[in-house]
Protein backbone atom coordinates (compact mmCIF):
# COMPACT_ATOMS: atom_id res chain seq x y z
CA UNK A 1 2.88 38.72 57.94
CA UNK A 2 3.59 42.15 56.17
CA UNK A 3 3.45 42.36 52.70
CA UNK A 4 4.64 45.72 51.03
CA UNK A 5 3.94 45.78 47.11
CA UNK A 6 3.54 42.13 46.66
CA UNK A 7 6.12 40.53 48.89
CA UNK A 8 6.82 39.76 51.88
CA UNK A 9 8.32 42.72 53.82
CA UNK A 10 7.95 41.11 57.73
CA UNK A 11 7.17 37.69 58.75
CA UNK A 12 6.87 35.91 62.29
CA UNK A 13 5.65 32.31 63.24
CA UNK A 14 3.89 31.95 66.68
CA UNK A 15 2.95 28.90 68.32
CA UNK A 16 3.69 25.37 69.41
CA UNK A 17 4.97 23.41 66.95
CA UNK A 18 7.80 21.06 66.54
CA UNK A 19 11.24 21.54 65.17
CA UNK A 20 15.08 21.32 64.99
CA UNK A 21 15.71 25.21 63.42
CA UNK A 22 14.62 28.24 64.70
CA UNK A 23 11.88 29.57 62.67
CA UNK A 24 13.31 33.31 62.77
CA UNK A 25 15.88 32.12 60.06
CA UNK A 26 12.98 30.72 57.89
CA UNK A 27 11.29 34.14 57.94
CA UNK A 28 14.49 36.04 57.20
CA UNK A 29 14.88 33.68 54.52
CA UNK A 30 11.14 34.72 53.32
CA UNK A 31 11.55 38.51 53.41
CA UNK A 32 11.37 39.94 49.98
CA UNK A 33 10.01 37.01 48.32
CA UNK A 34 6.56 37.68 46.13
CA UNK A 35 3.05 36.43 48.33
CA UNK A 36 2.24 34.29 45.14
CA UNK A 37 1.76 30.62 45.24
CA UNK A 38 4.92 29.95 42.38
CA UNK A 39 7.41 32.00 43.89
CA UNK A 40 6.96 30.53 47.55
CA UNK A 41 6.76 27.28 46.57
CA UNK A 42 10.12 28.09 44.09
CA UNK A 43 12.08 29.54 47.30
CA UNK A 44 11.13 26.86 49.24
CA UNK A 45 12.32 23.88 47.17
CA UNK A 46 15.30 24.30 48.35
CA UNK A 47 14.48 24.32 52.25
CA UNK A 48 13.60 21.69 54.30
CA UNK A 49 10.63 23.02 55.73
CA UNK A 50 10.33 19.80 58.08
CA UNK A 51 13.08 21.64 60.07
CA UNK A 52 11.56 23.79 61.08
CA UNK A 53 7.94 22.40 61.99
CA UNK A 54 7.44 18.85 62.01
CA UNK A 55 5.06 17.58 59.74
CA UNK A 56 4.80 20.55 57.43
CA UNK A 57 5.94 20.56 53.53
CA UNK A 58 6.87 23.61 51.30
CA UNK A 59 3.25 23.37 49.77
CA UNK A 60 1.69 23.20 53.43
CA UNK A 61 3.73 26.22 54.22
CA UNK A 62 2.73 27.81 51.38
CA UNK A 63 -0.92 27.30 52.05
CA UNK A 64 -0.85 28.61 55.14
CA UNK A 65 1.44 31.59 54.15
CA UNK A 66 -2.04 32.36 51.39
CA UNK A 67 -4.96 31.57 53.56
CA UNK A 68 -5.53 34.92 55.13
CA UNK A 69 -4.91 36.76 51.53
């Protein structure tokens, strides 16, 4: 993850995981939006996270999306 004054300016997942979306239209979906708990967990309302790894909510997302900040 990049983050250029505040938001997110590049994003990329890595890893094994399980889904039915490719994750590179999550990210692009991502770019520009503020690193701040409320405003992730506002854009992602409206996605279905699950799509894209199995298992994993907006909140979980956004957790993960904070832990290294």
């Amino acid at each position: 993850i990049v983050v250029k004054e505040g938001k997110i300016a590049e994003l990329s997942f890595y890893g094994d995981y399980f889904g039915n979306r490719d994750t590179k239209e999550l990210a692009r979906g991502l770019t520009g939006c503020p690193l701040e708990r409320q405003a992730l967990l506002r854009h992602l309302a409206e996605t279905e996270v699950e799509e894209y790894f199995h298992g994993l909510t907006a909140g979980g997302l956004t957790e993960l999306l904070l832990s290294p900040f």
